[in-house]
C-alpha atoms as a PDB file:
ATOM      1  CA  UNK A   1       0.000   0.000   0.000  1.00  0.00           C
ATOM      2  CA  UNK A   2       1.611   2.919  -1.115  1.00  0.00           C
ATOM      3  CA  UNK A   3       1.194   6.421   0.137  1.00  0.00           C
ATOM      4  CA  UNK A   4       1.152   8.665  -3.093  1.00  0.00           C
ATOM      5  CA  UNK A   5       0.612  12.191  -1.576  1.00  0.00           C
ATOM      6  CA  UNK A   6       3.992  13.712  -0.598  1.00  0.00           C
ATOM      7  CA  UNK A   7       1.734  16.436   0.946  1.00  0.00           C
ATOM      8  CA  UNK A   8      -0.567  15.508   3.831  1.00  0.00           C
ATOM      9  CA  UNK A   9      -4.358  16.673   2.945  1.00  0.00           C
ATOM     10  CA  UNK A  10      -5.605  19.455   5.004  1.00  0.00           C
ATOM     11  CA  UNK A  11      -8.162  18.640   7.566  1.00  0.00           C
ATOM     12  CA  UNK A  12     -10.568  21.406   8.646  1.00  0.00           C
ATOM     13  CA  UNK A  13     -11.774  21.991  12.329  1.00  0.00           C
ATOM     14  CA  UNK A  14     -15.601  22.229  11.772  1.00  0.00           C
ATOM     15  CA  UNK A  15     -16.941  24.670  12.527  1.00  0.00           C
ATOM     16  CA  UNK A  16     -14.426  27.169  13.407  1.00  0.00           C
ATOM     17  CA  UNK A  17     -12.617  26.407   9.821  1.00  0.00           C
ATOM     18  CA  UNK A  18     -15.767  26.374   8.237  1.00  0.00           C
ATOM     19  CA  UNK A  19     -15.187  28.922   5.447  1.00  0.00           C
ATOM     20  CA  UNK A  20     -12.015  27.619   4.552  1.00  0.00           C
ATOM     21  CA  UNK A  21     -13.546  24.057   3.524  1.00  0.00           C
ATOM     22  CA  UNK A  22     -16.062  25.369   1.634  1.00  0.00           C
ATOM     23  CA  UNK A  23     -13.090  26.714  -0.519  1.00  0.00           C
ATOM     24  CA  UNK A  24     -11.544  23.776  -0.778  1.00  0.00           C
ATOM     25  CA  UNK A  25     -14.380  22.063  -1.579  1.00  0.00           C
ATOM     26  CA  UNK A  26     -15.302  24.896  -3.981  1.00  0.00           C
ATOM     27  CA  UNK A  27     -12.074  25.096  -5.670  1.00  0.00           C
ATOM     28  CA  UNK A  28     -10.833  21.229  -5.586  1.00  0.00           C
ATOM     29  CA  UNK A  29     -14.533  19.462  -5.484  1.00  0.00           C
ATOM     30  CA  UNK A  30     -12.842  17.426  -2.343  1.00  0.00           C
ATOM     31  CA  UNK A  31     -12.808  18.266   1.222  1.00  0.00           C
ATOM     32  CA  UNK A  32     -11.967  16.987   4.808  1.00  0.00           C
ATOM     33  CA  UNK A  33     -13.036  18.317   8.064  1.00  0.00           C
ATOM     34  CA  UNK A  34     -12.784  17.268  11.799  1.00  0.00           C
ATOM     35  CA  UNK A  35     -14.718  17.339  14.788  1.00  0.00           C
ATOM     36  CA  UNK A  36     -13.397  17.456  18.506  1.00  0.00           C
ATOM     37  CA  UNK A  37     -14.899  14.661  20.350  1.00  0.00           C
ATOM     38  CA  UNK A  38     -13.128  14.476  23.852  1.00  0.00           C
ATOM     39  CA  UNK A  39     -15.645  13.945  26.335  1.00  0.00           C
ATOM     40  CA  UNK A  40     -14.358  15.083  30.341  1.00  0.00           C
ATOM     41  CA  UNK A  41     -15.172  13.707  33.069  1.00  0.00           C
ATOM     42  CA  UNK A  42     -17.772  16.363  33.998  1.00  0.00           C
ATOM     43  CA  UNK A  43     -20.026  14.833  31.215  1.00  0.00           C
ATOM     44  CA  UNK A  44     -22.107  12.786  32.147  1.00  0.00           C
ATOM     45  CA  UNK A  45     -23.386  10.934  28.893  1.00  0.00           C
ATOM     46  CA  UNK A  46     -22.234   7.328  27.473  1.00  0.00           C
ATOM     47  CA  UNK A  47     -20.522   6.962  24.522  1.00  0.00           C
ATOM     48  CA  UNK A  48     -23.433   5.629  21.959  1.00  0.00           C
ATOM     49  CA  UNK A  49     -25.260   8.879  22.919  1.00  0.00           C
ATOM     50  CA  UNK A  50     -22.148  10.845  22.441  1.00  0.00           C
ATOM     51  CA  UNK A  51     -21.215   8.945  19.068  1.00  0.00           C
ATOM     52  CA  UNK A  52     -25.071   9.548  17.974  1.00  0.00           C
ATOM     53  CA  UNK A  53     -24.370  13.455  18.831  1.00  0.00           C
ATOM     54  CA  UNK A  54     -21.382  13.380  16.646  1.00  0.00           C
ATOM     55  CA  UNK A  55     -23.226  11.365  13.782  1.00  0.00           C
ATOM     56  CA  UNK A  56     -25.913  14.272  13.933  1.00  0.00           C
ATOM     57  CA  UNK A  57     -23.317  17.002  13.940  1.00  0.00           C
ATOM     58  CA  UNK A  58     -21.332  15.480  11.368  1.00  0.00           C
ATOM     59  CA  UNK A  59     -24.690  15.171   8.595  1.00  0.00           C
ATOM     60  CA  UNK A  60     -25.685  18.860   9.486  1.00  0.00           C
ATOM     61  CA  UNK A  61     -21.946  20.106   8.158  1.00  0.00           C
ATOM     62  CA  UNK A  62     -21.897  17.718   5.421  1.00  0.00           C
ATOM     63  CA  UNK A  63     -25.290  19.447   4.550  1.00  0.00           C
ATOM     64  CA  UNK A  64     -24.112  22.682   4.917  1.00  0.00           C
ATOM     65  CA  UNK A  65     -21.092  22.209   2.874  1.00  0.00           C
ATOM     66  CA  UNK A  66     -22.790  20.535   0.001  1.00  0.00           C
ATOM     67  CA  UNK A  67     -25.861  23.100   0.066  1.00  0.00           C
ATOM     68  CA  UNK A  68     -23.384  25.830  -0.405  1.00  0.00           C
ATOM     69  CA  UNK A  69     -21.572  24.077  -2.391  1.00  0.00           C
ATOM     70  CA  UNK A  70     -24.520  23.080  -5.109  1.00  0.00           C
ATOM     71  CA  UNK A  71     -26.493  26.071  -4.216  1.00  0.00           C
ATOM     72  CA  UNK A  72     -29.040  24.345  -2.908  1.00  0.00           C
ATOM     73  CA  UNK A  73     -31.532  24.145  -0.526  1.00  0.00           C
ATOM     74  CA  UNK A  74     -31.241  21.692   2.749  1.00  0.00           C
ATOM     75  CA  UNK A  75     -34.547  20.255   1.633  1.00  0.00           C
ATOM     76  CA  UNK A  76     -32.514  19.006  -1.235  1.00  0.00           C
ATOM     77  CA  UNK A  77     -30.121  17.296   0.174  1.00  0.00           C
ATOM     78  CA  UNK A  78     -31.225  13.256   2.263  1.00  0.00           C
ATOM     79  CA  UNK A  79     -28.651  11.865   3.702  1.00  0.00           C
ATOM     80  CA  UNK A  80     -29.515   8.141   4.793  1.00  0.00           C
ATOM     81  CA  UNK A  81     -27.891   4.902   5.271  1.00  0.00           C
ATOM     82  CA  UNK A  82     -28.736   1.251   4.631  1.00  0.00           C
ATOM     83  CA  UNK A  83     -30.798  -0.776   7.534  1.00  0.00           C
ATOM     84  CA  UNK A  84     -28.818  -2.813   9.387  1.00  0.00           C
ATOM     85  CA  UNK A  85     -25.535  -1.761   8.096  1.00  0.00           C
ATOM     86  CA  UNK A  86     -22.958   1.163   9.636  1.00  0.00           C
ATOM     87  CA  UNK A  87     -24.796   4.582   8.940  1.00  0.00           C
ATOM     88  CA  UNK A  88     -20.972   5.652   8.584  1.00  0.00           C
ATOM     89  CA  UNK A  89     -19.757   2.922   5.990  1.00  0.00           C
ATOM     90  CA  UNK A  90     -23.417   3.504   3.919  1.00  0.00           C
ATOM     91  CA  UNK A  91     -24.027   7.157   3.734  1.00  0.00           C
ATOM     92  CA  UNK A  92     -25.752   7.650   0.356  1.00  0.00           C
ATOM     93  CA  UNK A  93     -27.060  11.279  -0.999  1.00  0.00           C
ATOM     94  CA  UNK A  94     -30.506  11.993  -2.787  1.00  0.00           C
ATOM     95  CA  UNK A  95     -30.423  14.737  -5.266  1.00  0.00           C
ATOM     96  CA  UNK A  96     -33.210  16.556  -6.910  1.00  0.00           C
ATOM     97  CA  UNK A  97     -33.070  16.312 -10.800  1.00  0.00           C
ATOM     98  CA  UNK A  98     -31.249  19.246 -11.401  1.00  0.00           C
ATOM     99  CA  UNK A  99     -28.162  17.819  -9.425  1.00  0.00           C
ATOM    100  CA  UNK A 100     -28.008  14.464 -10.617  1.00  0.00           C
ATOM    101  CA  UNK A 101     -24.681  14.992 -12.541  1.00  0.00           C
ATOM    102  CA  UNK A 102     -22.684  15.174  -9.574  1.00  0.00           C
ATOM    103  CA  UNK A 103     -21.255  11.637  -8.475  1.00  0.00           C
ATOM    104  CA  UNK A 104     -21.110  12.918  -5.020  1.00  0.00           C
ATOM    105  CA  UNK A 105     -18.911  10.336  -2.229  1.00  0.00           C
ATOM    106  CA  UNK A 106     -19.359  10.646   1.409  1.00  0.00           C
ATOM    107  CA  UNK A 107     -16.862   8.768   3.792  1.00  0.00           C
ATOM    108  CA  UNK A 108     -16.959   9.630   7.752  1.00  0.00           C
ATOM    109  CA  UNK A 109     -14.359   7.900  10.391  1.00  0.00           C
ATOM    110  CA  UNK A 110     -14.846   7.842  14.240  1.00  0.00           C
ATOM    111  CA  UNK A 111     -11.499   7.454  16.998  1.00  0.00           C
ATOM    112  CA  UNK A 112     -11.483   8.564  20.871  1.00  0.00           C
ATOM    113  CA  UNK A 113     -11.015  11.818  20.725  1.00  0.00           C
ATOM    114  CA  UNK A 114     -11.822  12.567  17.072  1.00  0.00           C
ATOM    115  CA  UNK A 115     -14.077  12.402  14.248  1.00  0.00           C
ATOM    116  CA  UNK A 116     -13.554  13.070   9.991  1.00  0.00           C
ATOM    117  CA  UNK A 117     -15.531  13.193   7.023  1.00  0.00           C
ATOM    118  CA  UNK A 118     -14.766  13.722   3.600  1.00  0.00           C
ATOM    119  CA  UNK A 119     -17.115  14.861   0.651  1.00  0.00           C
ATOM    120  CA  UNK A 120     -15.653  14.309  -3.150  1.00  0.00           C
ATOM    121  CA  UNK A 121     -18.180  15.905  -5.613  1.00  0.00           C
ATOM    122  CA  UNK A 122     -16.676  13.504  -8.446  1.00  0.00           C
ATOM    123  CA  UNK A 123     -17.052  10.068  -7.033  1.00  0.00           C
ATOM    124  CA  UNK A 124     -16.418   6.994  -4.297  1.00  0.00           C
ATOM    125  CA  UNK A 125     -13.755   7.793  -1.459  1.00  0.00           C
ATOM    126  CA  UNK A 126     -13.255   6.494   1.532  1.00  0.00           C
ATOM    127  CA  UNK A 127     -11.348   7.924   4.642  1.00  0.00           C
ATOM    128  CA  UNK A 128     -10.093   6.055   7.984  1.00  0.00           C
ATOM    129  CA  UNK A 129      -8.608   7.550  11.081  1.00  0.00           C
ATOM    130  CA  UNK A 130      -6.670   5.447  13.847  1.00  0.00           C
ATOM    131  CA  UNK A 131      -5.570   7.108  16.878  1.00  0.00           C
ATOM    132  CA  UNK A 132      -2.342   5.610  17.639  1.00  0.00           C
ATOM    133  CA  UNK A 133      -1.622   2.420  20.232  1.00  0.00           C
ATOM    134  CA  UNK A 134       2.102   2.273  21.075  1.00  0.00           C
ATOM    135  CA  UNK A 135       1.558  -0.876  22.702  1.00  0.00           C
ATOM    136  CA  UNK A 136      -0.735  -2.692  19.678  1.00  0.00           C
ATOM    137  CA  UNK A 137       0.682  -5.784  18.932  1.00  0.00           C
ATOM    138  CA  UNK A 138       0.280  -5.623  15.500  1.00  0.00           C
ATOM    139  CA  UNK A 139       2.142  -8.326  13.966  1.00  0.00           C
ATOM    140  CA  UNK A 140      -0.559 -10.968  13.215  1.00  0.00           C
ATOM    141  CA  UNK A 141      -2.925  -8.655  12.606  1.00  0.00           C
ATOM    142  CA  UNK A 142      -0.587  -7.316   9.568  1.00  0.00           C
ATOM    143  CA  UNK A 143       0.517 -10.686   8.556  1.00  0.00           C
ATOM    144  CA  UNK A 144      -3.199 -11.503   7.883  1.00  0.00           C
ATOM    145  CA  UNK A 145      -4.452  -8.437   6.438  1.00  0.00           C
ATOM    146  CA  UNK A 146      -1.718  -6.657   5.082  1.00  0.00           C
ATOM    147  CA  UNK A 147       0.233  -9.494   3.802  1.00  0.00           C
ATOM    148  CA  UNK A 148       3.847 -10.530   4.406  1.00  0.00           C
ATOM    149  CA  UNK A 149       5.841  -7.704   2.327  1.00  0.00           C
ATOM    150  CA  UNK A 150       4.233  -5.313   4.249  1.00  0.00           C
ATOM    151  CA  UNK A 151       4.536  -6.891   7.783  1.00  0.00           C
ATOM    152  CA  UNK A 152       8.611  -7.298   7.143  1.00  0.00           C
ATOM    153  CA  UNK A 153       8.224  -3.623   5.977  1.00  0.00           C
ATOM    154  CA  UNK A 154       6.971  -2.354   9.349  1.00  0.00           C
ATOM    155  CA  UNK A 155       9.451  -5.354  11.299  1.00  0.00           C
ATOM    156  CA  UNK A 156      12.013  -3.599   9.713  1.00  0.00           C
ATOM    157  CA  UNK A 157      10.996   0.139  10.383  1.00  0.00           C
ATOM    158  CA  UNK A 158      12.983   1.507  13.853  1.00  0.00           C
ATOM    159  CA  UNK A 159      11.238  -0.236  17.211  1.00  0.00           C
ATOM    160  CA  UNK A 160      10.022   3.548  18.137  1.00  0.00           C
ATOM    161  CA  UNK A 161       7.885   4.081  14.798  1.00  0.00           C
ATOM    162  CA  UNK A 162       6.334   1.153  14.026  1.00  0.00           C
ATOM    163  CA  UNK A 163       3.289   1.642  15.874  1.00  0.00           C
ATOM    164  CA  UNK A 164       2.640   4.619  13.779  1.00  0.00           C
ATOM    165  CA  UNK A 165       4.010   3.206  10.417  1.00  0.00           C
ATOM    166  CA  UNK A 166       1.266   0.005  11.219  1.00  0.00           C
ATOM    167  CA  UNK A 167      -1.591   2.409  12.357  1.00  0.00           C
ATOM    168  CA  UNK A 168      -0.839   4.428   9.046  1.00  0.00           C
ATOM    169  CA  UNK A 169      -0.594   1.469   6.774  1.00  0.00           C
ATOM    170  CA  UNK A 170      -3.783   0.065   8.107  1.00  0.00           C
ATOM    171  CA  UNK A 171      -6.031   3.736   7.719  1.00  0.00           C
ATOM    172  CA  UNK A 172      -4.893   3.178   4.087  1.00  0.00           C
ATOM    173  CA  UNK A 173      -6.333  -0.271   3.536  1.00  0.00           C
ATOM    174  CA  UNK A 174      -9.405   0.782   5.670  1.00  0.00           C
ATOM    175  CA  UNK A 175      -9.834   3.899   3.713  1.00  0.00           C
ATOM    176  CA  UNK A 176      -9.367   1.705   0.200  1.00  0.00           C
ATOM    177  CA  UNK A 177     -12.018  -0.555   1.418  1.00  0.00           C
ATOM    178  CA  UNK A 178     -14.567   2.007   2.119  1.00  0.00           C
ATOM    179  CA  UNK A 179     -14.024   3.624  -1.182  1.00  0.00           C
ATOM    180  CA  UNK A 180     -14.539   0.006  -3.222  1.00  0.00           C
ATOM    181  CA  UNK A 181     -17.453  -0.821  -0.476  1.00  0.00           C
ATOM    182  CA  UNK A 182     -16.021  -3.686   0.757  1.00  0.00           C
ATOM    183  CA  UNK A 183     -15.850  -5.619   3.666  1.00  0.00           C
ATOM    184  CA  UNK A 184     -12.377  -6.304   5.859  1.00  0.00           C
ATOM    185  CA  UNK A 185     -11.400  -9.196   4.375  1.00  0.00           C
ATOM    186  CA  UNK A 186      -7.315 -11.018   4.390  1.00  0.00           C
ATOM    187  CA  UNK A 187      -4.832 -10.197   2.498  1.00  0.00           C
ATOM    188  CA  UNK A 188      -4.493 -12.215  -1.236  1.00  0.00           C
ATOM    189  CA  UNK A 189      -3.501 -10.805  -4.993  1.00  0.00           C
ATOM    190  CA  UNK A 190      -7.235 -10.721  -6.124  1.00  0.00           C
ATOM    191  CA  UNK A 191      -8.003  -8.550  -3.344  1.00  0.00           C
ATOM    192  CA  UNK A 192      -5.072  -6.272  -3.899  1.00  0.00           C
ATOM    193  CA  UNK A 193      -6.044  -6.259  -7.418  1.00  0.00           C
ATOM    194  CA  UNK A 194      -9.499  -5.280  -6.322  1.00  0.00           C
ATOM    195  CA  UNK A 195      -8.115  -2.125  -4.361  1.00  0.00           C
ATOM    196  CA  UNK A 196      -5.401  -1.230  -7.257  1.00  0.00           C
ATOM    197  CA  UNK A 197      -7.049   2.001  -8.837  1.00  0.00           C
ATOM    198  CA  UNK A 198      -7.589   3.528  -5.568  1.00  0.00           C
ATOM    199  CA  UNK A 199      -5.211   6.152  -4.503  1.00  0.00           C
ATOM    200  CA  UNK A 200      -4.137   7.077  -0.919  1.00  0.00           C
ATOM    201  CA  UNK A 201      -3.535  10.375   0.356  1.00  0.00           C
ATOM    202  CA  UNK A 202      -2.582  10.882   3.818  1.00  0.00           C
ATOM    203  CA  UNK A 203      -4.249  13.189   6.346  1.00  0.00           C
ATOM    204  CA  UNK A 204      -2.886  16.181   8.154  1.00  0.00           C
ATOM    205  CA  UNK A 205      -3.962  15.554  11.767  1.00  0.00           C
ATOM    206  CA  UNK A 206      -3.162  16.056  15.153  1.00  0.00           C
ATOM    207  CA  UNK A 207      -0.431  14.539  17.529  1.00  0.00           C
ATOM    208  CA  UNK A 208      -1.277  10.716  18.004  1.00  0.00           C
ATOM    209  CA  UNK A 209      -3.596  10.031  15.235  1.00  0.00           C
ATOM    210  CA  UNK A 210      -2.861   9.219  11.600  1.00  0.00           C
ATOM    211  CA  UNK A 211      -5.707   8.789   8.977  1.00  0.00           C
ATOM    212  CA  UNK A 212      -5.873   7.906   5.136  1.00  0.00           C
ATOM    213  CA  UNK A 213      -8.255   9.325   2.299  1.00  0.00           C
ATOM    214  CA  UNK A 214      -8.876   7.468  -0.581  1.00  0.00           C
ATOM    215  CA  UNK A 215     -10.227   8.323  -4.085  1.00  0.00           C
ATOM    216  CA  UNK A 216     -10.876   5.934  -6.806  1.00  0.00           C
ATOM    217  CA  UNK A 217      -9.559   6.707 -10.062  1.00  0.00           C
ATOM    218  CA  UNK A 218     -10.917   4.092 -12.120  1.00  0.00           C
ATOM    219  CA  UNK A 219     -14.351   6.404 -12.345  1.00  0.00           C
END
């Protein structure tokens, strides 16, 4: 899995950044933003209330973003998911008639801490964050999903990095998944082969995360 963007993608703080990812959106049809998530100890609310708050924060700015994007109205835009499937993995868009050109690709990613979305107004992506474990024990985990290459790859990367070199490599499969719309499944040529036209860009986020956006270019 190779990282092709020599220059991490921007991620916006929503909504404090909001005005600057509608230009990026405006201007490169593909955006990232970022919501805070940390949740104190003076909260008192459980985390599948707290990830349902995020959900619902995270479809009102994709909303915004693509209403001002299409100059549309919010009527316009129905965000929904599948039944029975991750409303994050699933997210489809409804257009009205008059948009139905754009092949418009939602991805959204969840970690302690953190939540992304991406919006690409040309087509599938797919976008994974991983907040980093320095104690993960990672290598049977890569050997079965990421194949052996890549697991001597990270064996061979200095005992202090490869935490972050395994988190990173495995945002990018996640993220190439989620673009295709595929499940996790181990590593073998067909699959690779499955994932081949999908291009990884890596994400410009804060201290102990790492995160992977990927757009298909076989569309």
């Amino acid at each position: 899995i190779k990282v092709l963007s020599f220059v991490p993608v921007p991620v916006y703080a929503w909504p404090e950044n909001r005005e600057l990812a509608l230009q990026e959106l405006t201007k490169n049809r593909l955006v990232v933003f970022g919501i805070t998530t940390q949740i104190t100890s003076h909260e008192a609310i459980s985390h599948d209330a707290k990830r349902k708050q995020i959900r619902k924060q995270i479809r009102v700015a994709l909303t915004d973003l693509l209403c001002a994007a299409l100059n549309c109205l919010p009527e316009h835009i129905d965000l929904t998911h599948e039944p029975g499937k991750s409303p994050d993995n699933n997210l489809s868009i409804s257009l009205p008639n008059s948009l139905r050109d754009y092949q418009i690709g939602i991805s959204i990613s969840h970690e302690q801490g953190l939540s992304v979305a991406a919006i690409c107004l040309d087509g599938s992506i797919g976008i994974d964050l991983v907040r980093i474990d320095p104690d993960i024990e990672w290598q049977a985990v890569a050997e079965l999903y990421l194949g052996t290459q890549m697991s001597t790859e990270i064996a061979e990367t200095p005992l202090p990095q490869q935490a972050s070199y395994f988190a990173l490599r495995w945002a990018c499969l996640e993220a190439k998944l989620k673009c295709r719309q595929l499940e996790l499944i181990e590593w073998s040529p067909e699959r690779e082969l499955a994932l081949s036209d999908c291009v990884i860009l890596e994400l410009n986020l804060p201290q102990g995360y790492v995160g992977a956006l990927s757009v298909d270019l076989s569309q």
